[in-house]
N, C-alpha and C. Protein backbone atom coordinates (compact mmCIF):
# COMPACT_ATOMS: atom_id res chain seq x y z
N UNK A 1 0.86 -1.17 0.00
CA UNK A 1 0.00 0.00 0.00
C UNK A 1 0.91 1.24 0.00
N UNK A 2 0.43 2.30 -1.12
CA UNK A 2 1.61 3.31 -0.96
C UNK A 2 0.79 4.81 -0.52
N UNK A 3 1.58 5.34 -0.28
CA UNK A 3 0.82 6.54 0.19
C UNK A 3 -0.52 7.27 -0.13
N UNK A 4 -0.37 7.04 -1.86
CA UNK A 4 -1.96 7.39 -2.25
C UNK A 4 -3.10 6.46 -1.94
N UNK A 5 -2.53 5.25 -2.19
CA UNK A 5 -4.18 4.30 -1.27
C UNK A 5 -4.53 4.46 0.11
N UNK A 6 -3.65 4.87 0.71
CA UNK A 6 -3.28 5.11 2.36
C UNK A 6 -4.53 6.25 2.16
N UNK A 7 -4.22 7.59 1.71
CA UNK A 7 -5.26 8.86 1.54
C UNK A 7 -6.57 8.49 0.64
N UNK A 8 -6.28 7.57 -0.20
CA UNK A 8 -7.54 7.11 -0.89
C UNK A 8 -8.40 6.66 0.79
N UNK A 9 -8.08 5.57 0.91
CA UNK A 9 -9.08 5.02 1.84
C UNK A 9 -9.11 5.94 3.16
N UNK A 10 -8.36 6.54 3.53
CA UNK A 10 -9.19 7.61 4.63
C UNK A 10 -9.58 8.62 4.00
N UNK A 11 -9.97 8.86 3.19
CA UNK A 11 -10.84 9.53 2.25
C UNK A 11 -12.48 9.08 2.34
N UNK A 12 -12.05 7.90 1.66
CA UNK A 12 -13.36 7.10 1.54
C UNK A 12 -14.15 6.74 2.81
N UNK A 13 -13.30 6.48 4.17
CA UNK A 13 -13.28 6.06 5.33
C UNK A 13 -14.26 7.53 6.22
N UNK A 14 -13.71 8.67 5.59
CA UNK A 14 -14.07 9.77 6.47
C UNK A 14 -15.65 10.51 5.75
N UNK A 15 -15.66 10.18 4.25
CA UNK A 15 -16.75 10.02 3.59
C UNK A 15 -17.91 9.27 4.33
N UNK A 16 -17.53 7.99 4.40
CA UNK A 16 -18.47 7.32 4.85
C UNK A 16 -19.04 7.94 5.90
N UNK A 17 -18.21 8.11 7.09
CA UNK A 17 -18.58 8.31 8.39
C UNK A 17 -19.67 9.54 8.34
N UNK A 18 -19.23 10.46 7.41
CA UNK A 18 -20.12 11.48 7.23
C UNK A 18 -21.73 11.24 7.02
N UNK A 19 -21.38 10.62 6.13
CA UNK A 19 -22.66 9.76 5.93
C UNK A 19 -23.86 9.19 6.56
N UNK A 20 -23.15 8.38 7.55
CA UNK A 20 -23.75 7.67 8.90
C UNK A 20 -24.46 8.81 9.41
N UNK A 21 -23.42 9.62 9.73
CA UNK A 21 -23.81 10.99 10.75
C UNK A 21 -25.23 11.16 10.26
N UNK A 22 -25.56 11.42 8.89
CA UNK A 22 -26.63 12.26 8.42
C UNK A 22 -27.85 11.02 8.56
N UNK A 23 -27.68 10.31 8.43
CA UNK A 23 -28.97 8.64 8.86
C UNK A 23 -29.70 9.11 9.86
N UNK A 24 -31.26 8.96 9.63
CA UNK A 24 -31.77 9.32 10.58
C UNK A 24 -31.67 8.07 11.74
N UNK A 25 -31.38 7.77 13.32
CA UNK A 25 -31.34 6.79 14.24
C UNK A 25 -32.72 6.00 14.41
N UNK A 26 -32.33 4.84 14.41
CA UNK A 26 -32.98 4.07 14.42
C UNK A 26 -34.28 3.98 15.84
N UNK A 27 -35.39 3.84 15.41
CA UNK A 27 -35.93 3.94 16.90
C UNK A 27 -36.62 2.75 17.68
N UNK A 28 -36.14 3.20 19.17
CA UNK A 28 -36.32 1.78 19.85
C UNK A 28 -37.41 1.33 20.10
N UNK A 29 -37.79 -0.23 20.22
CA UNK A 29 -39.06 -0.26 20.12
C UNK A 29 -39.01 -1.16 22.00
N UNK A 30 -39.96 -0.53 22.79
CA UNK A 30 -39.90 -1.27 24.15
C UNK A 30 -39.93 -2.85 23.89
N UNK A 31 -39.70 -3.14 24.95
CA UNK A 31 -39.52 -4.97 25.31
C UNK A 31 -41.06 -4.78 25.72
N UNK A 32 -41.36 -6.21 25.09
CA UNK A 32 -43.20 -7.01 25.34
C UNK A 32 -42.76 -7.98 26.14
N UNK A 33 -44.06 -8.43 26.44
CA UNK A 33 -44.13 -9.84 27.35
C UNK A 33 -43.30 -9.62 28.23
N UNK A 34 -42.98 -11.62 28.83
CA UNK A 34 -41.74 -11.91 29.54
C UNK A 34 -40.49 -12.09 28.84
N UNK A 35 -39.46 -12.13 30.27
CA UNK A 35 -38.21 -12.09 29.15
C UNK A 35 -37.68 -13.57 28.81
N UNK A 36 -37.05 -13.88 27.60
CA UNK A 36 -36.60 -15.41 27.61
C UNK A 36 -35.82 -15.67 28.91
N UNK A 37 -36.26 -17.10 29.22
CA UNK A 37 -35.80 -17.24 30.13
C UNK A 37 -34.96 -19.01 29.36
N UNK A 38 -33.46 -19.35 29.70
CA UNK A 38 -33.15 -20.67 28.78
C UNK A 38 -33.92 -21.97 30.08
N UNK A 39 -34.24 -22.13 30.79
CA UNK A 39 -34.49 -23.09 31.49
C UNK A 39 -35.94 -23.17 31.55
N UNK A 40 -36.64 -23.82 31.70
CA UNK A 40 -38.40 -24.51 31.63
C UNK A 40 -38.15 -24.55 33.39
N UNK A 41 -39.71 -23.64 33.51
CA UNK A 41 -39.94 -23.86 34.92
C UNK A 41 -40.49 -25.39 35.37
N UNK A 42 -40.56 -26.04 36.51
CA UNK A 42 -40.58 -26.90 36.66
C UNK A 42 -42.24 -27.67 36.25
N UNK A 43 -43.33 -26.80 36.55
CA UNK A 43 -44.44 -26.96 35.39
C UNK A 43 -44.38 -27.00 34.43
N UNK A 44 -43.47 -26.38 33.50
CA UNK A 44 -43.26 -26.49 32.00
C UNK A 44 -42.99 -27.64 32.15
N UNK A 45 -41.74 -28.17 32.80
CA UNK A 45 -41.01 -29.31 32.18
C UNK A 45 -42.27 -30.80 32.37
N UNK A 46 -43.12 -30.19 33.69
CA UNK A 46 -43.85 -31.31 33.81
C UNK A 46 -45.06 -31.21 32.66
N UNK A 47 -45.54 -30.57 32.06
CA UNK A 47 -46.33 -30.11 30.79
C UNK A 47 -45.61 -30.78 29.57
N UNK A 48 -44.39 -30.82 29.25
CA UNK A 48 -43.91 -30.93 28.25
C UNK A 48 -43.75 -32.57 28.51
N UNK A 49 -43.25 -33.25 29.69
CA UNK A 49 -43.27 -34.41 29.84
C UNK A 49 -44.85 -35.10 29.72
N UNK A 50 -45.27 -34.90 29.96
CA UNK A 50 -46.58 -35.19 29.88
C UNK A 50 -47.27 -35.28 28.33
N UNK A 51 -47.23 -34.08 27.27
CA UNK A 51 -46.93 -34.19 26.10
C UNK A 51 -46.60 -35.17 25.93
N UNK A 52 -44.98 -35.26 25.63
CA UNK A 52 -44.41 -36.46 25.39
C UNK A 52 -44.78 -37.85 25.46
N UNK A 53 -44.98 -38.35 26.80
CA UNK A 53 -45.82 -39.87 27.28
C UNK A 53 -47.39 -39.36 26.05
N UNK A 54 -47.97 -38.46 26.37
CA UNK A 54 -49.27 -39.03 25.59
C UNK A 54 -48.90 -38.98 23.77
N UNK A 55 -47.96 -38.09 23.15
CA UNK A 55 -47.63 -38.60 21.66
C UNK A 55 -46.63 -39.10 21.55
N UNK A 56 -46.25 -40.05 22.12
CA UNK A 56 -45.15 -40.90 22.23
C UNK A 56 -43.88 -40.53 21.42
N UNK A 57 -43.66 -39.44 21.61
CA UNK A 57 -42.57 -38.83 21.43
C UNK A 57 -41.09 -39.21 21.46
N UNK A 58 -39.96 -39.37 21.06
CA UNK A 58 -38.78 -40.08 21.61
C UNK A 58 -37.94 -38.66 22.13
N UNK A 59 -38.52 -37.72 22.67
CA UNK A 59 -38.11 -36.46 23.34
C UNK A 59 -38.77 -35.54 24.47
């Protein structure tokens, strides 16, 4: 890379950024419901077992 690609791309680099700047921001949308939770409360798990035994599920 020689000096002019060096100024090419912070050229292009400082272009861009300009750019961004002018984007209008994205807007947030609140959290619904509950939050994920990775573990099954212990009714779930007994719900889901239960499932299982009656469509004989191999899971």
């Amino acid at each position: 890379m020689n000096n002019a690609d060096a100024a090419d791309a912070l050229k292009q680099y400082e272009e861009m950024a300009r750019r961004r700047t002018l984007w209008p921001p994205m807007p947030v949308k609140p959290a619904t419901g509950e939050p994920w939770r990775p573990v099954m409360t212990e009714q779930e798990r007994q719900q889901h077992e239960q499932y299982v035994r009656e469509n004989n599920l191999p899971f």
